[in-house]
N, C-alpha and C. Protein backbone atom coordinates (compact mmCIF):
# COMPACT_ATOMS: atom_id res chain seq x y z
N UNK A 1 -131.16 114.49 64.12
CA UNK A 1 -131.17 113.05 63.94
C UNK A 1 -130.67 112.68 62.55
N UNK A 2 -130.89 113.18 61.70
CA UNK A 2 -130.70 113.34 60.28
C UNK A 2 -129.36 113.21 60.15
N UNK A 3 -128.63 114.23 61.11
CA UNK A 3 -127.28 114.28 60.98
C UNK A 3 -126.77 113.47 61.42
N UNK A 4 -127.10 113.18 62.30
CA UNK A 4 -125.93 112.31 62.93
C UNK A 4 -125.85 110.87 62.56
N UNK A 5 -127.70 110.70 61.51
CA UNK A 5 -127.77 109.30 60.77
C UNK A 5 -126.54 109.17 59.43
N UNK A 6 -126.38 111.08 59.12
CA UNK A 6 -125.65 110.80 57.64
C UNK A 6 -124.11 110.79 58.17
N UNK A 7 -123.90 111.55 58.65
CA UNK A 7 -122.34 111.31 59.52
C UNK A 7 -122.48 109.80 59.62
N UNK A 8 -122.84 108.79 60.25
CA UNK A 8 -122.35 107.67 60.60
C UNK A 8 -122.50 106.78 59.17
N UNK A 9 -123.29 106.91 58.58
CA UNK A 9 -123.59 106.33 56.97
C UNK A 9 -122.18 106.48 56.51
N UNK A 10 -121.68 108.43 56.27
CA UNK A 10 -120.40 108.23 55.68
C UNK A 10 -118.95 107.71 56.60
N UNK A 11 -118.97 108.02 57.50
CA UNK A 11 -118.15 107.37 58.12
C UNK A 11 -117.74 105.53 57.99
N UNK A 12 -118.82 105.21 58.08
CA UNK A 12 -119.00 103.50 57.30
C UNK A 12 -118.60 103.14 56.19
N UNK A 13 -119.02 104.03 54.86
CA UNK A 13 -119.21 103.88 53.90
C UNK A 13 -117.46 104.42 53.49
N UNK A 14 -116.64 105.13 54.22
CA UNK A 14 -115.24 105.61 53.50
C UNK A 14 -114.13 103.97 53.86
N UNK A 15 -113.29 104.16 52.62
CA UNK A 15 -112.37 103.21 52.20
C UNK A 15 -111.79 102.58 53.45
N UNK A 16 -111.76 101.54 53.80
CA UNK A 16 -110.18 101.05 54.88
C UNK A 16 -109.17 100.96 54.15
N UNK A 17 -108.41 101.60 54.76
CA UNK A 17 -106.60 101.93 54.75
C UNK A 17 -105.68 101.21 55.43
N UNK A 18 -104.74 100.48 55.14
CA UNK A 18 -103.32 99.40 55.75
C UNK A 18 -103.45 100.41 56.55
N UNK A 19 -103.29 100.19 58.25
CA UNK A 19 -102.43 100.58 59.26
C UNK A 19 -101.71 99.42 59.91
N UNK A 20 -100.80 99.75 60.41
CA UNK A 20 -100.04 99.09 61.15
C UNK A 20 -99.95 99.40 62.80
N UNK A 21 -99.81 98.54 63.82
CA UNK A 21 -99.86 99.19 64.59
C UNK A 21 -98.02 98.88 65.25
N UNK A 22 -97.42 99.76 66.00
CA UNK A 22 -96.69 99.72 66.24
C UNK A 22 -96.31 99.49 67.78
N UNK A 23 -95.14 98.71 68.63
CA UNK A 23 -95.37 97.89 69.57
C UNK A 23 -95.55 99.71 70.34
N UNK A 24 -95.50 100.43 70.35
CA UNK A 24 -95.79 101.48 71.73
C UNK A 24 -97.30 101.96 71.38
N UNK A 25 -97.71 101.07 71.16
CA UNK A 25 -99.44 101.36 70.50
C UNK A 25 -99.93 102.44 69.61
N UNK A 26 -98.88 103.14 68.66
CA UNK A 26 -99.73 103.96 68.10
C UNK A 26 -99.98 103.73 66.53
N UNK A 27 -100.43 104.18 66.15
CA UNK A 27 -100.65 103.49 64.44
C UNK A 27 -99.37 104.79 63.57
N UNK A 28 -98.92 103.75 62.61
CA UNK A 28 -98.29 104.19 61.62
C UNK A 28 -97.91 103.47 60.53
N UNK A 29 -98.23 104.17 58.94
CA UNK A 29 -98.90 104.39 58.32
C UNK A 29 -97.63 103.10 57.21
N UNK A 30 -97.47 102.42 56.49
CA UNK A 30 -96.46 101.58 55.42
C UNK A 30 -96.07 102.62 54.14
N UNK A 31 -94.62 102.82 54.81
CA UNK A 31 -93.65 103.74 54.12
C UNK A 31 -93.61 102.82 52.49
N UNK A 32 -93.71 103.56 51.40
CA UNK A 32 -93.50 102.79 50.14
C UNK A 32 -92.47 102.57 50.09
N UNK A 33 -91.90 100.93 49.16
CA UNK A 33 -90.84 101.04 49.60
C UNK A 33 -89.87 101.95 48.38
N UNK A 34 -88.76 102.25 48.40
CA UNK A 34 -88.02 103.54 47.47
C UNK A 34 -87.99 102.47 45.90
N UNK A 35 -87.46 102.89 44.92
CA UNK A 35 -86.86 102.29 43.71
C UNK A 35 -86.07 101.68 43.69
N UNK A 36 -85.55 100.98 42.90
CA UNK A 36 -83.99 99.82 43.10
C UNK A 36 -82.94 100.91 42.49
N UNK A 37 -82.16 101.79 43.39
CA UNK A 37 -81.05 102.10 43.17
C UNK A 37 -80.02 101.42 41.67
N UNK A 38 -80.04 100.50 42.09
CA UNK A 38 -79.24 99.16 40.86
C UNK A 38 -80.02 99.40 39.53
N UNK A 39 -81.42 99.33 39.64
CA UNK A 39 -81.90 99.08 38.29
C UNK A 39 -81.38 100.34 36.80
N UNK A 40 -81.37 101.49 37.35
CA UNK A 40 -80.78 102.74 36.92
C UNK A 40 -79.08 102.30 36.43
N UNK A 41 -78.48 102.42 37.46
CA UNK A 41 -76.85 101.97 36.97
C UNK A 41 -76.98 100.81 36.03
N UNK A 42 -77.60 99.31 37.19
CA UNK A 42 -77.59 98.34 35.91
C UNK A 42 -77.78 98.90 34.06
N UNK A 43 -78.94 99.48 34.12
CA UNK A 43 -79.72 99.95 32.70
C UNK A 43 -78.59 101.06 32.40
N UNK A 44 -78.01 101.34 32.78
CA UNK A 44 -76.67 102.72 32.21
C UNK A 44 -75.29 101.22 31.80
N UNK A 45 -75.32 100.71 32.27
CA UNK A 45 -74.05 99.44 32.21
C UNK A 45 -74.58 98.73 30.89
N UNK A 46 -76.15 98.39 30.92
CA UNK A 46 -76.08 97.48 29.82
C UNK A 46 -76.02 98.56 28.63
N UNK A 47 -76.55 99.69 28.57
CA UNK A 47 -76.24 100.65 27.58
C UNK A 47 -75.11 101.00 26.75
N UNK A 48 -74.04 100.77 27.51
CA UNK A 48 -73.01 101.28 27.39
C UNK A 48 -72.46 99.87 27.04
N UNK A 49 -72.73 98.53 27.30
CA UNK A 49 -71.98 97.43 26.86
C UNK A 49 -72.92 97.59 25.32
N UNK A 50 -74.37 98.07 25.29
CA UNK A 50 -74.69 97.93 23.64
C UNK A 50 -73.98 98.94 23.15
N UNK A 51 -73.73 100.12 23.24
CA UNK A 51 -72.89 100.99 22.52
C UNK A 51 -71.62 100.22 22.07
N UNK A 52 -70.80 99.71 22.93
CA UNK A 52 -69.88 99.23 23.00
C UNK A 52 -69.49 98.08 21.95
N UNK A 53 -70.73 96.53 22.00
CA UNK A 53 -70.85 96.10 21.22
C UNK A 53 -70.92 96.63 19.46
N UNK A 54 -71.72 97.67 19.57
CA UNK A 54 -72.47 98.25 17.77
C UNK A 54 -71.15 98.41 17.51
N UNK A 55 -70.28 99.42 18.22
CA UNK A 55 -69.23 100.05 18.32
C UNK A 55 -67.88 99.40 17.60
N UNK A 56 -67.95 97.98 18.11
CA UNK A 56 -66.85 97.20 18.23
C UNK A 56 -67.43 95.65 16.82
N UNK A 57 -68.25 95.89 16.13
CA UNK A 57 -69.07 95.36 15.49
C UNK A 57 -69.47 93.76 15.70
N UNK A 58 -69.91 93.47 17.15
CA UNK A 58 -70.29 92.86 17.93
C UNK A 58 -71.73 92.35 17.43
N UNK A 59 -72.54 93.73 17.85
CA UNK A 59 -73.80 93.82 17.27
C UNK A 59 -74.19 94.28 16.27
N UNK A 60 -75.38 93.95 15.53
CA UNK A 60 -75.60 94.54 14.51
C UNK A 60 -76.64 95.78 14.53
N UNK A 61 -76.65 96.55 13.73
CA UNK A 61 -77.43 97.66 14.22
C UNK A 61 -79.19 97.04 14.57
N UNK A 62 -79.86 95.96 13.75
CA UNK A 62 -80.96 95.51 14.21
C UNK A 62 -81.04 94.94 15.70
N UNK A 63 -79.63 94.26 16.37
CA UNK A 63 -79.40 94.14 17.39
C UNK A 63 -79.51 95.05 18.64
N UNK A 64 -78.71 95.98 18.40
CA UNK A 64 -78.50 97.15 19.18
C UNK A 64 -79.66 97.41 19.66
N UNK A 65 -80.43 97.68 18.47
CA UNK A 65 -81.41 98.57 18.55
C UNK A 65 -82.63 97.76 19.80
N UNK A 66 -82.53 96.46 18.98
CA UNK A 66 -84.02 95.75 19.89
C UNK A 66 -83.46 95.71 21.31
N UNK A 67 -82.23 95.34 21.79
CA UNK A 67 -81.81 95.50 22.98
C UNK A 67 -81.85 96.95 23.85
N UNK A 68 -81.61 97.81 23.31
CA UNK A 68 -81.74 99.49 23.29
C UNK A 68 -83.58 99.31 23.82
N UNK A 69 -84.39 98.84 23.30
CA UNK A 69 -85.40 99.05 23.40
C UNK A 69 -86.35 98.11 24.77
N UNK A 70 -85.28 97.12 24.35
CA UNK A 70 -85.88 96.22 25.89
C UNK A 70 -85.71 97.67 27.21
N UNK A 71 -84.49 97.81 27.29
CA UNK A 71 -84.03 98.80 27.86
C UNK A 71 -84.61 99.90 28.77
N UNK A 72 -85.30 100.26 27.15
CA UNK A 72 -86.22 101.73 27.55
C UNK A 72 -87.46 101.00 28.11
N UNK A 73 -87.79 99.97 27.69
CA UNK A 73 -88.89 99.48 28.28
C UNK A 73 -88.72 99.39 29.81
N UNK A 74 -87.95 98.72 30.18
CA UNK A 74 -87.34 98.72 31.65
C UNK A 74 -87.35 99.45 32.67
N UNK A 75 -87.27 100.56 32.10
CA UNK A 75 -86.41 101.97 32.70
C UNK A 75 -87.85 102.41 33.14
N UNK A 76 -88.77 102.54 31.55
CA UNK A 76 -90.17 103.07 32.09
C UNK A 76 -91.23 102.24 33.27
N UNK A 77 -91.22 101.06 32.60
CA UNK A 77 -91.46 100.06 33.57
C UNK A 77 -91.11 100.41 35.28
N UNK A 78 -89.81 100.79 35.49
CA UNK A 78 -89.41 100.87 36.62
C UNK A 78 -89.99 102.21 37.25
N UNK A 79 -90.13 103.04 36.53
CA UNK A 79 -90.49 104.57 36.58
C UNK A 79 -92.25 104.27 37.43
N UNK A 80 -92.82 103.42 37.05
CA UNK A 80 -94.08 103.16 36.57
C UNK A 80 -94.60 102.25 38.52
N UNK A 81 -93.75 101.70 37.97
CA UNK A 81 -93.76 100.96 39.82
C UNK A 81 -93.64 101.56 40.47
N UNK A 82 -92.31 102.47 40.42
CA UNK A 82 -91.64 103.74 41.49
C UNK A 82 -92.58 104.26 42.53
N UNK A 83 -93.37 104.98 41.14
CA UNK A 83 -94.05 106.11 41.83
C UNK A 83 -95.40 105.57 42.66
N UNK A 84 -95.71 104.39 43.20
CA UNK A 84 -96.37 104.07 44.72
C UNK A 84 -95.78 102.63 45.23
N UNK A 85 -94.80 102.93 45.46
CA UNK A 85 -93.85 102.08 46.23
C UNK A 85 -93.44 101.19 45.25
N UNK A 86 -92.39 99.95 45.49
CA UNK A 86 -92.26 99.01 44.62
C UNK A 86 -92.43 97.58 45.52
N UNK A 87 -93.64 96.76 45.04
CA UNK A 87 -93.80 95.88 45.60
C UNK A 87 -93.15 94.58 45.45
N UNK A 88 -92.79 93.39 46.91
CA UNK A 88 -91.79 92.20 46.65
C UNK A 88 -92.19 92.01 44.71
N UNK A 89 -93.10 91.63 44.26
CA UNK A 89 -93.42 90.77 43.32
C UNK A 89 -92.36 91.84 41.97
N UNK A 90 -93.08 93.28 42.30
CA UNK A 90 -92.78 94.06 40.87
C UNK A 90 -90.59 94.55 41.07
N UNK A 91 -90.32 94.23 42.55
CA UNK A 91 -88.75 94.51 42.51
C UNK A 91 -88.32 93.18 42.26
N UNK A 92 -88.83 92.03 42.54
CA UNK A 92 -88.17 90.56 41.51
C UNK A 92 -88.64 90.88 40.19
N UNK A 93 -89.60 91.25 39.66
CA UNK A 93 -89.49 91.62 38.10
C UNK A 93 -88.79 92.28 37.41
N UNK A 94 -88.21 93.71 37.71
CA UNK A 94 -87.25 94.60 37.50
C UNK A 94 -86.26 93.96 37.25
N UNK A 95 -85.55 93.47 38.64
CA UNK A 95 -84.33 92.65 38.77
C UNK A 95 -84.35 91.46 37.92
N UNK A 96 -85.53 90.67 37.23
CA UNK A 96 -85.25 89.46 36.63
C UNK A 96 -84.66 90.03 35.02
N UNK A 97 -85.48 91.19 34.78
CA UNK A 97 -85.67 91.52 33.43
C UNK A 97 -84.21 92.34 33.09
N UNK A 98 -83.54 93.16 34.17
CA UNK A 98 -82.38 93.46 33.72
C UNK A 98 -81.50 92.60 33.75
N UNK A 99 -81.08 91.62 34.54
CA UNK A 99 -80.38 90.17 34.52
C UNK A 99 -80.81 89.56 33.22
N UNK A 100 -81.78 89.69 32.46
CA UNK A 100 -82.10 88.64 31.13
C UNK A 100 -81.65 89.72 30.07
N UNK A 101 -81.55 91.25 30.00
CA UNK A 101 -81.35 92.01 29.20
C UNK A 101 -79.45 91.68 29.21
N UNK A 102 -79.12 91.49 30.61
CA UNK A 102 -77.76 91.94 30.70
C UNK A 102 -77.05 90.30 29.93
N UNK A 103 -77.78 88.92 30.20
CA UNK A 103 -77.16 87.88 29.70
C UNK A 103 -77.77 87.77 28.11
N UNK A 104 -78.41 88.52 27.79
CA UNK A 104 -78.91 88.80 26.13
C UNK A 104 -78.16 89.10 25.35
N UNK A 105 -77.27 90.25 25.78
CA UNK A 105 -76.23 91.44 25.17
C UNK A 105 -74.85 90.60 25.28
N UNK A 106 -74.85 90.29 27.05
CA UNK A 106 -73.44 89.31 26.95
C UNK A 106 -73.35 88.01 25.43
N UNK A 107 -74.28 87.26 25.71
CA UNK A 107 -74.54 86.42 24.32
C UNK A 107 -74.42 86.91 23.15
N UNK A 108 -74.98 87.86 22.82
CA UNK A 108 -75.23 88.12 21.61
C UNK A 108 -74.00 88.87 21.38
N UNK A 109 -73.33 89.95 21.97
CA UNK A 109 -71.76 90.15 21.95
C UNK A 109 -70.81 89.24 21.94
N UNK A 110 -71.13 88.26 22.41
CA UNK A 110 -69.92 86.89 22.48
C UNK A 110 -69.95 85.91 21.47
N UNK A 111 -70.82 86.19 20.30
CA UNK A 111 -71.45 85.10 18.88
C UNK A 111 -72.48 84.52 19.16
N UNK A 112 -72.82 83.94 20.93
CA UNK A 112 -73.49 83.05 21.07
C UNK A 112 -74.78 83.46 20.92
N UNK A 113 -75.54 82.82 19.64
CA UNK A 113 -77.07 83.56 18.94
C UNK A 113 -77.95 82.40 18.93
């Protein structure tokens, strides 16, 4: 009796888990979704336009650098989401923040400060 009181205690007592059920009735399980392919290249493109800028004396090395660093922030950031899926909210964040890194560098390479 004992047992079969503590079996059903833990059985109760363990976490609920997202299932889904699927139309031929069987349950399966929400695939994470992968990383943004783009965010990687994007973050290699804007790199290479700050090199480019320092390079071409566009930017200034205090420039470079803080942009360089948004950057790495990004990259880890993205790393950070990755690894258990990337959710709607955190892949519009990614994508907003390299779009504001990428019109930062354009500006600030073009005079406009």
């Amino acid at each position: 009796m004992r047992i079969a009181l503590l079996a059903a205690i833990a059985a109760l007592s363990a976490p609920a888990t997202a299932q889904i059920r699927d139309p031929s009735g069987g349950v399966r399980w929400p695939a994470p979704r992968p990383a943004l392919p783009g965010v990687a290249r994007e973050l290699g493109q804007a790199d290479r336009n700050i090199r480019e800028g320092r390079e071409s004396g566009q930017l200034s090395r205090r420039e470079a650098r803080q942009l360089r660093r948004e950057s790495r922030q990004i990259a880890v950031l993205e790393e950070r989401y990755a690894r258990g899926g990337l959710s709607e909210s955190e892949r519009s964040e990614l994508e907003s923040r390299v779009a504001a890194l990428r019109s930062v560098t354009g500006a600030k390479r073009s005079g406009k400060r």
